[in-house]
Protein backbone atom coordinates (compact mmCIF):
# COMPACT_ATOMS: atom_id res chain seq x y z
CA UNK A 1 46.28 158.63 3.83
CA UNK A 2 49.01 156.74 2.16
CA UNK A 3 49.01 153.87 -0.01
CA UNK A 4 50.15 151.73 2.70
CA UNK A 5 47.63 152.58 5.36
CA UNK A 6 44.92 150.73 6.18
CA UNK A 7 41.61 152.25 4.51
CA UNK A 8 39.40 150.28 6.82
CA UNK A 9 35.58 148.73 7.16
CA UNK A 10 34.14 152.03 7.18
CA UNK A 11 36.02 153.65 4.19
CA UNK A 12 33.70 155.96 2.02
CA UNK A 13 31.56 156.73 5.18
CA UNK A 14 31.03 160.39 6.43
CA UNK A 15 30.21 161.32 9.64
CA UNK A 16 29.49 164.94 11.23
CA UNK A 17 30.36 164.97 14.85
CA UNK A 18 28.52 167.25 16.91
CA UNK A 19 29.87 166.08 19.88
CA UNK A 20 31.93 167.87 22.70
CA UNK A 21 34.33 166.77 25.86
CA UNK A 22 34.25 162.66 26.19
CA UNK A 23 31.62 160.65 25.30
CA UNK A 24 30.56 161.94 21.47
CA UNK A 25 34.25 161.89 20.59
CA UNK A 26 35.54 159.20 22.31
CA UNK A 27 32.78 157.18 20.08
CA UNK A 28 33.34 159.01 17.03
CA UNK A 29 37.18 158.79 17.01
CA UNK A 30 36.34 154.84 16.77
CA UNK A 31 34.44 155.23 13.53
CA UNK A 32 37.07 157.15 12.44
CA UNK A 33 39.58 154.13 13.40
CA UNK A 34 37.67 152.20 11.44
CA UNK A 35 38.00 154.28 8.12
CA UNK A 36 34.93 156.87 8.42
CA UNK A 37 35.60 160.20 7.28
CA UNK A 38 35.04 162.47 10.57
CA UNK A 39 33.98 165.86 10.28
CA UNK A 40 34.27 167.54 13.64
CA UNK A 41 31.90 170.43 13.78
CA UNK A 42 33.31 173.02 16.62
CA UNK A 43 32.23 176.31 17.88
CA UNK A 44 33.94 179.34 16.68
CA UNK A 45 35.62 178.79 20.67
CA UNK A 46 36.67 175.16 19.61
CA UNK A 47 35.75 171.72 21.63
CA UNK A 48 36.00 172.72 25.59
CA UNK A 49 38.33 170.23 26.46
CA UNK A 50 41.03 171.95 23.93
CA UNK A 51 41.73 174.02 27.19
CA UNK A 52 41.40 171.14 30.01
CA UNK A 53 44.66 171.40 30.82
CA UNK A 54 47.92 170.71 32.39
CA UNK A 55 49.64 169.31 29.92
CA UNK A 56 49.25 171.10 27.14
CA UNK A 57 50.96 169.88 23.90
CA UNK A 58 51.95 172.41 20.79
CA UNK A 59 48.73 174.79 22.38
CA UNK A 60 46.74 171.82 22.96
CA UNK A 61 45.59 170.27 26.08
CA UNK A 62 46.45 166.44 26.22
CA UNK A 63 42.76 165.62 27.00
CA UNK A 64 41.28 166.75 24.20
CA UNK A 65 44.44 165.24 21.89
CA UNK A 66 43.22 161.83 23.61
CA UNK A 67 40.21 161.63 22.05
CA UNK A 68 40.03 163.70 18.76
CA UNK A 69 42.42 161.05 16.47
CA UNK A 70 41.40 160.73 12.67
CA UNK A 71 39.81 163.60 12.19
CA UNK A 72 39.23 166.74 10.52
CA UNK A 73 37.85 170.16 12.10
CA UNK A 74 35.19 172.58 10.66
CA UNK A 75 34.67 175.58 13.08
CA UNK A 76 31.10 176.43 12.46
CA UNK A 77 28.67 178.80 14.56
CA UNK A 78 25.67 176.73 14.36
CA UNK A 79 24.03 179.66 16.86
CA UNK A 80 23.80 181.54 13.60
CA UNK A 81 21.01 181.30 10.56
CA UNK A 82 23.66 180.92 7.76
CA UNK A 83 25.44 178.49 10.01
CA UNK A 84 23.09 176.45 9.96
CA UNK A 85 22.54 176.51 6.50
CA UNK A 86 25.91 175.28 6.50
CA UNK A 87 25.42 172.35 8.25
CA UNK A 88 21.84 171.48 6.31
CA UNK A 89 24.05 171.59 3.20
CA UNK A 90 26.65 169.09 4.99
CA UNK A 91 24.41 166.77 5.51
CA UNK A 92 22.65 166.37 2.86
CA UNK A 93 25.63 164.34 1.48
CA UNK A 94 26.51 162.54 5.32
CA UNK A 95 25.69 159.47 5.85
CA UNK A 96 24.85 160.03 9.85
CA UNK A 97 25.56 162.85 12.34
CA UNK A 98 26.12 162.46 16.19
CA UNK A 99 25.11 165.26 18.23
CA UNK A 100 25.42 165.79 22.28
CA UNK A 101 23.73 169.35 22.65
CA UNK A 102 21.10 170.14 25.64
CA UNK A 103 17.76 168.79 25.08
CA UNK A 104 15.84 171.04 22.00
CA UNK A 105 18.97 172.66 21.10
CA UNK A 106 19.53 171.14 17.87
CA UNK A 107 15.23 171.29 17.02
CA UNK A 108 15.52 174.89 18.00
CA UNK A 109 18.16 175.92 15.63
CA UNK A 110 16.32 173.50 13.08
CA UNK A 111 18.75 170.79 13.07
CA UNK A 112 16.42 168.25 14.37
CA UNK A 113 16.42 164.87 12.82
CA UNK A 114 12.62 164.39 12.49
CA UNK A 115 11.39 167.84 11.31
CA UNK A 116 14.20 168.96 8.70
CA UNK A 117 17.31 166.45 8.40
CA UNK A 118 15.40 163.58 7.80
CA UNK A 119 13.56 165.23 4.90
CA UNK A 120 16.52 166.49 3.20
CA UNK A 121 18.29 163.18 3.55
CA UNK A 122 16.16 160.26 4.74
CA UNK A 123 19.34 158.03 4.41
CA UNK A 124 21.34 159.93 7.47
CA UNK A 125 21.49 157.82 10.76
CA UNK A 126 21.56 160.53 13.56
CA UNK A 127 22.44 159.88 17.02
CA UNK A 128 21.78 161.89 19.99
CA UNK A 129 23.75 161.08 23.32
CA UNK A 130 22.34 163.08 26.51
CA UNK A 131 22.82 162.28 30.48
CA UNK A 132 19.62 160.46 31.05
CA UNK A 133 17.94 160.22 27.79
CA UNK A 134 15.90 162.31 24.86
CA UNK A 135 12.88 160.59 26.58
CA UNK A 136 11.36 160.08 30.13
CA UNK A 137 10.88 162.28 34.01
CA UNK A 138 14.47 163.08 33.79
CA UNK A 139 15.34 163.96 30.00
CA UNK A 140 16.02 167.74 30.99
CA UNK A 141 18.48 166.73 33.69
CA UNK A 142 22.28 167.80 32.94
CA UNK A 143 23.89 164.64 33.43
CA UNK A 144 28.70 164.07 33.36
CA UNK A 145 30.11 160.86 33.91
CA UNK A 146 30.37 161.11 37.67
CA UNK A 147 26.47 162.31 37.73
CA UNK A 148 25.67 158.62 36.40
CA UNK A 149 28.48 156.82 38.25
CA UNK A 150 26.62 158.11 41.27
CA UNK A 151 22.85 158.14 40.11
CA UNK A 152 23.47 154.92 38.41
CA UNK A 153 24.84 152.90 41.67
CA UNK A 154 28.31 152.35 40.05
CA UNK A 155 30.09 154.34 43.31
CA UNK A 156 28.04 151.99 45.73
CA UNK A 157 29.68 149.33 44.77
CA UNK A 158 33.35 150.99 44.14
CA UNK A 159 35.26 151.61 47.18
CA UNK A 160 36.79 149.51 50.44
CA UNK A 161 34.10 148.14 52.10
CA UNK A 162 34.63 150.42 55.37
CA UNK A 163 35.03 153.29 53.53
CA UNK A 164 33.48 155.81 51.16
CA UNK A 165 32.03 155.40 47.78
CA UNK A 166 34.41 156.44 44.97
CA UNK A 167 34.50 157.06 41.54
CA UNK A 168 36.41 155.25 38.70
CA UNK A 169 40.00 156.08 38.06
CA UNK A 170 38.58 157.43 34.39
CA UNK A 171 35.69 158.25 33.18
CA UNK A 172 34.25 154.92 32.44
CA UNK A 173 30.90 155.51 32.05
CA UNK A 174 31.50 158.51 29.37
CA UNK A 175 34.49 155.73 27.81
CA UNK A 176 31.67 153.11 27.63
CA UNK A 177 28.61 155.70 26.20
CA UNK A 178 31.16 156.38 22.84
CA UNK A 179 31.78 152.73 22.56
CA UNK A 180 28.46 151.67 22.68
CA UNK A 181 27.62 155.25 20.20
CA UNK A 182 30.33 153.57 17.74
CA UNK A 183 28.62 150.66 17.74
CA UNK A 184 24.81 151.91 17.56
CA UNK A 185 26.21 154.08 14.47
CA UNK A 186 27.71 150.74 13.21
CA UNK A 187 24.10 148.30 13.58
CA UNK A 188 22.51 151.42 12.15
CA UNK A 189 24.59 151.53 8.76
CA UNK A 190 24.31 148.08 8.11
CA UNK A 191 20.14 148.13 8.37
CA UNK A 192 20.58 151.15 6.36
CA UNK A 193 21.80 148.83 3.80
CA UNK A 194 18.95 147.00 4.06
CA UNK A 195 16.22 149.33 4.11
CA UNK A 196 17.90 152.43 2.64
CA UNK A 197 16.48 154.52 5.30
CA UNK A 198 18.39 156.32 8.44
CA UNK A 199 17.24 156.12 11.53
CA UNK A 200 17.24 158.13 15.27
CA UNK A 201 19.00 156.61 17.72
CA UNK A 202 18.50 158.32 21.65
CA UNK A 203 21.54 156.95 23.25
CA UNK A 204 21.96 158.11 27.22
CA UNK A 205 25.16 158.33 29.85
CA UNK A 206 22.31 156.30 32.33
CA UNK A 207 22.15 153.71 29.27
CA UNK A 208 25.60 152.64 29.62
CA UNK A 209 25.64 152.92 33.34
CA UNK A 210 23.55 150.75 33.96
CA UNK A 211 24.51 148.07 30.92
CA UNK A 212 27.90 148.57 32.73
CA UNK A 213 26.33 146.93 36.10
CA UNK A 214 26.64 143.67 34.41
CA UNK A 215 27.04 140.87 36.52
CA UNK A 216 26.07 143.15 39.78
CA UNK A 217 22.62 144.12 38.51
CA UNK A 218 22.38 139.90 37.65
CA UNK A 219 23.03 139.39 41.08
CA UNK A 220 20.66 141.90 42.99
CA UNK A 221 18.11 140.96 40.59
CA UNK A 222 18.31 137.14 41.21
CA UNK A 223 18.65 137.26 44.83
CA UNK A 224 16.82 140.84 45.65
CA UNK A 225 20.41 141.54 47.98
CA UNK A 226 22.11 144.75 47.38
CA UNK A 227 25.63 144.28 46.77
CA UNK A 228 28.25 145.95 48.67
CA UNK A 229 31.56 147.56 48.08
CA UNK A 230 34.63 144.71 48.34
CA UNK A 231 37.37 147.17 47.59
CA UNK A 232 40.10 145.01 45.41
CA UNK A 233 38.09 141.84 46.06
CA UNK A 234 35.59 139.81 43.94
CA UNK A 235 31.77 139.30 45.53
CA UNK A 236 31.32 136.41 43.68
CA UNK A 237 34.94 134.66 43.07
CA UNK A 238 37.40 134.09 45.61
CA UNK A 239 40.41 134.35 45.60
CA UNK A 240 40.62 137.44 42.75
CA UNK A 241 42.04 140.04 44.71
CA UNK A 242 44.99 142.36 45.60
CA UNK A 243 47.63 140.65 47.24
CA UNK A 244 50.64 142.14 49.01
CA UNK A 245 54.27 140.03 47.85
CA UNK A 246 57.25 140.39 49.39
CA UNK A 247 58.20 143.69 47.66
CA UNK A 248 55.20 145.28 45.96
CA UNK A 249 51.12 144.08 45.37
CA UNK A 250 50.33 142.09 42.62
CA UNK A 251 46.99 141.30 41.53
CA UNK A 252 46.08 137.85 41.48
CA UNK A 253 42.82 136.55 39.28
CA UNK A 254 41.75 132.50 40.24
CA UNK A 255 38.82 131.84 38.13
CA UNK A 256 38.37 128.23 38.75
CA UNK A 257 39.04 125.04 40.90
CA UNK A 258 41.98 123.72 38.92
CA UNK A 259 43.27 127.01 38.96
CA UNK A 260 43.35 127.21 42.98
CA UNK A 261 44.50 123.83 42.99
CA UNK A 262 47.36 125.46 40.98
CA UNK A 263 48.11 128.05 43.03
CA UNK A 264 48.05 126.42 46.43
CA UNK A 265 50.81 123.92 45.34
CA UNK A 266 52.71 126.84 44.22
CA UNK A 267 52.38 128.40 47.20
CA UNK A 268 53.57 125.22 48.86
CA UNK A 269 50.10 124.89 50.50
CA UNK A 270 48.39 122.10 48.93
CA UNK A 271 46.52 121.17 51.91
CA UNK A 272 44.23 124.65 51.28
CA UNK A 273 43.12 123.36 48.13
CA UNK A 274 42.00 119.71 49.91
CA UNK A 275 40.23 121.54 52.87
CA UNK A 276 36.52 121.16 52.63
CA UNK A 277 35.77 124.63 53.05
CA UNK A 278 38.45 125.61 50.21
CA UNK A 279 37.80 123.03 47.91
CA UNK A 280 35.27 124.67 45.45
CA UNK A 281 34.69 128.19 44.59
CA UNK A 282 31.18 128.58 46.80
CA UNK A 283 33.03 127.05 49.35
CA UNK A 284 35.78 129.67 49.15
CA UNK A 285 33.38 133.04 48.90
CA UNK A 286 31.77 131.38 51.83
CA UNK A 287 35.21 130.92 53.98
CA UNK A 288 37.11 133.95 52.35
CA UNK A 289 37.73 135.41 55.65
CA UNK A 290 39.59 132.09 56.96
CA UNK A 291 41.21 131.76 53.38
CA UNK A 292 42.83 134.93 52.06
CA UNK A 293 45.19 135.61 55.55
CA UNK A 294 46.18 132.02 54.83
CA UNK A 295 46.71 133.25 51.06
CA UNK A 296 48.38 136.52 52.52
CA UNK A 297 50.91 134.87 54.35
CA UNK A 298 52.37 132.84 51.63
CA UNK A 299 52.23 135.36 48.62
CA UNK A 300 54.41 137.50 50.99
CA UNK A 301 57.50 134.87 50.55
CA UNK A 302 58.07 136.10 47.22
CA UNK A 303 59.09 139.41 44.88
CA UNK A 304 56.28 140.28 42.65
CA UNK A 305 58.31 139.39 39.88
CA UNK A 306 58.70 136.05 40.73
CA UNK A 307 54.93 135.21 41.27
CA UNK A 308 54.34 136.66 37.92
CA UNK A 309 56.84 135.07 36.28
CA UNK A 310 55.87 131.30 38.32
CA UNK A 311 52.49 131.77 38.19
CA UNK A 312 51.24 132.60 34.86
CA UNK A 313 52.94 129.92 32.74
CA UNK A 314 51.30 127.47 34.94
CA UNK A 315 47.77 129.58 34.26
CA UNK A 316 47.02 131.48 36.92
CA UNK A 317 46.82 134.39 36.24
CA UNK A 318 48.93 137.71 37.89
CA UNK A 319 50.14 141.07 36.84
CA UNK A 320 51.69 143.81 38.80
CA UNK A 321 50.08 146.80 39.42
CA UNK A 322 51.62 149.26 37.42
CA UNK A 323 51.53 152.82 37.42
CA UNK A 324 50.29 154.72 33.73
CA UNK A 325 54.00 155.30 33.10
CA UNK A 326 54.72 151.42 33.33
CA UNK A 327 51.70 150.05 31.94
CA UNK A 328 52.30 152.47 28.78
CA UNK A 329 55.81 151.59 28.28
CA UNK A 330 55.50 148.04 28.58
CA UNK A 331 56.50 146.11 25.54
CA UNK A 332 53.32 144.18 25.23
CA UNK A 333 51.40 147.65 24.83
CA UNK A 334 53.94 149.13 22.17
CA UNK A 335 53.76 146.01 20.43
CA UNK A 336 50.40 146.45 20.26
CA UNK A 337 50.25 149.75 18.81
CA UNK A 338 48.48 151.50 21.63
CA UNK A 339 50.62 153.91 21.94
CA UNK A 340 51.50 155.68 18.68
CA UNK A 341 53.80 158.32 17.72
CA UNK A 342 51.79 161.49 14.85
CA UNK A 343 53.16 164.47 13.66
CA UNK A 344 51.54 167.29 14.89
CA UNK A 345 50.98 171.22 12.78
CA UNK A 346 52.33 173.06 16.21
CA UNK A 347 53.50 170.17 18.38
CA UNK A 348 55.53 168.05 16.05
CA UNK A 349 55.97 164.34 17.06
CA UNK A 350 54.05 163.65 20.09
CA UNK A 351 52.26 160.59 21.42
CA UNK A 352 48.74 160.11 21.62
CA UNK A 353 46.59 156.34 22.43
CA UNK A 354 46.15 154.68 19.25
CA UNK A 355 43.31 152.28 17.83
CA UNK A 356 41.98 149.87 20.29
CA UNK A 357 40.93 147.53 17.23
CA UNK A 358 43.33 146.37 14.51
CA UNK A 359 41.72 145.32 10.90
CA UNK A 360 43.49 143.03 9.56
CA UNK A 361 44.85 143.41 5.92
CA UNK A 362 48.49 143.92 6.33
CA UNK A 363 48.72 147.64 5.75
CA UNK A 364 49.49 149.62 9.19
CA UNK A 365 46.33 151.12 10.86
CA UNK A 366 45.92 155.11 9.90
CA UNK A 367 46.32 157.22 12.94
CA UNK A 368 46.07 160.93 11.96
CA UNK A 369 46.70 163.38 15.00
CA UNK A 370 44.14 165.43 16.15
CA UNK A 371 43.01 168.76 14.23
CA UNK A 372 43.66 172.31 15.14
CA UNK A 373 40.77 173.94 15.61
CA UNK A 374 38.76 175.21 11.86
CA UNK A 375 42.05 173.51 10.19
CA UNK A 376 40.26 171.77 7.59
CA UNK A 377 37.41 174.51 7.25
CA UNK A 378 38.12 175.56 3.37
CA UNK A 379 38.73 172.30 2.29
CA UNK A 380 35.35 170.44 4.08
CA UNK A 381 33.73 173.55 2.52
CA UNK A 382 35.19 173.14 -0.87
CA UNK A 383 33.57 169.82 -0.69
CA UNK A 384 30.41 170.63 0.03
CA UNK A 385 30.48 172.76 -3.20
CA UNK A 386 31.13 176.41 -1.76
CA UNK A 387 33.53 178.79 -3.78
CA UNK A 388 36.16 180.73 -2.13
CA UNK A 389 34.29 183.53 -2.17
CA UNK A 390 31.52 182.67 -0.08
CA UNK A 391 33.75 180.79 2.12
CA UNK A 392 35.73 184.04 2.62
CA UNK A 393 32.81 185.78 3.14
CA UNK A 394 31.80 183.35 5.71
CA UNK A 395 34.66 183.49 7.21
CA UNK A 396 34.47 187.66 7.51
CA UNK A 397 31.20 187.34 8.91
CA UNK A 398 32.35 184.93 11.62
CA UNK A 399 29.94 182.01 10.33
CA UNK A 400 32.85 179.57 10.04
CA UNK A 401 36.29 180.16 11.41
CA UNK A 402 40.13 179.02 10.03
């Protein structure tokens, strides 16, 4: 880190991630954005999604560059005795550890929080993130992002109405689980300074799946009615929907009465936003199917460009739909910072998503690029207070790999 990076709110914090694919590292690589030292712990074989590729980048597969930022690697055999010694030794001096192994993995290897970790450092917050939970009928269940989006009734509700229930465009519910692991880790730090004591925290793909329902889970459970899929439509706002301009769809988002009052005199239909059925948002969700070809028709007088660039100064909101390669160039996003530019040891420059937060302070954000696999073994090892010789000798023995 330079002088004139960032150090950020979690500065002087170490965390070992035990984590694999999505989720673990997706949540990890925030604490990391936020200062935290990040030790990823990999099998001798590396993270899987090293080799989820096309693309590959410098030997690396673009997935697994998306999600490893600001961090360093130890490749460790943990299936090993003196592995594991290893990693009792590491965290003696963490301050938490997040793991995403099969249930009893980590208790069978004696990594387990309450039985050994806890005793040799009763200050370490360790999280464990599983499919449907460390507890409960289904905690032995293998559970991936589409699993939950399916189990978890986020696919009933995704889709065109007439036709099959789909998935998200990205793994949202995996995105979600490492956001909400970031921020358990977070909560848990600060009691920590409270108490002085670490904690377990059991945090579950179904968790966030179901936190993720929101609004829809409100509404079933207020009016006992199970919602339905409403493709690019809104169940409970109207209109907030796709809509097909002249050249190209645009998305348009009314979230109030002014707003459609708005709109309809842009459209050079004022008399919509006077008709009784129109004339309030219940009123609309009621009458949608009278109202949006009425909406339909006028939105096709005009390039997508134009309604964005009419309709959003006077606050109603619009945006294109854009295509990655659009929405990543735009200049809003570089300006941003979400897309940022690292050097790489075998790729050289390449770009990688940056921070999704910015701490203020003046200094530009650290963004590190993601580690080869065992790069930083010696010197995490070094740390930990191993000499060169028994870090060679680890290394011959295939205990920890460089």
């Amino acid at each position: 880190m330079t002088a004139q990076e960032e150090r950020g709110p979690l500065a002087g914090v170490r965390i070992l991630d035990l984590t694999r694919v999505l989720a673990g590292p997706f949540g990890t690589m925030l604490l990391g954005d936020a200062g935290a030292e990040i030790v990823k712990v990999e099998p001798l074989t590396g993270d899987q999604t090293r080799t989820w590729g096309p693309p590959f980048v410098g030997g690396e597969a673009a997935y697994y560059l998306s999600v490893n930022r600001n961090k360093r690697s130890l490749a460790l055999n943990l299936a090993d005795p003196r592995g594991q010694e290893v990693l009792r030794r590491l965290a003696r001096e963490a301050d938490a550890l997040v793991e995403n192994f099969k249930l009893g993995t980590m208790e069978r290897w004696g990594l387990g929080y309450a039985n050994c970790l806890r005793p040799l450092n009763p200050r370490l917050v360790y999280l464990s993130i599983s499919g449907f939970g460390r507890q409960g009928p289904y905690a032995e269940r293998p559970g991936y992002d589409v699993i939950l989006e399916a189990f978890g009734g986020l696919m009933s509700i995704t889709g065109e109405p007439d036709g099959e229930p789909m998935k998200v465009g990205v793994a949202i519910i995996d995105v979600l689980t490492g956001a909400l692991a970031a921020y358990a880790v977070a909560a848990a730090l600060l009691e920590r300074e409270r108490t002085g004591k670490g904690q377990e925290i059991d945090l579950s793909l179904l968790d966030a799946q179901v936190a993720a329902l929101a609004n829809q889970a409100g509404s079933y459970l207020a009016s006992g009615e199970v919602p339905k899929r409403y493709g690019n439509s809104h169940p409970s706002i109207v209109p907030y929907q796709v809509f097909r301009a002249r050249d190209r769809r645009i998305m348009v988002a009314v979230g109030n009465d002014r707003q459609f009052r708005t709109l309809c005199e842009e459209l050079g239909r004022p008399e919509l936003a006077e008709d009784a059925r129109f004339s309030t948002n219940p009123k609309r969700v009621e009458h949608r199917e009278e109202l949006v070809p009425e909406l339909e028709a006028a939105f096709r007088e005009r390039s997508a460009e134009e309604w964005e660039e009419d309709l959003n100064p006077l606050g109603v909101p619009v945006a294109p739909i854009n295509s990655l390669d659009r929405a990543l160039t735009h200049p809003q996003v570089l300006f941003r910072e979400l897309v940022r530019t690292v050097s790489h040891p075998t790729a050289g420059e390449i770009r990688i998503p940056g921070p999704p937060v910015r701490f203020p302070g003046g200094r530009k954000q650290r963004v590190h690029s993601p580690p080869l696999l065992g790069e930083h073994t010696w010197e995490i090892l070094r740390s930990a207070g191993y000499r060169d010789e028994e870090i060679r000798a680890l290394v011959d023995a295939k205990v920890v790999g460089e």
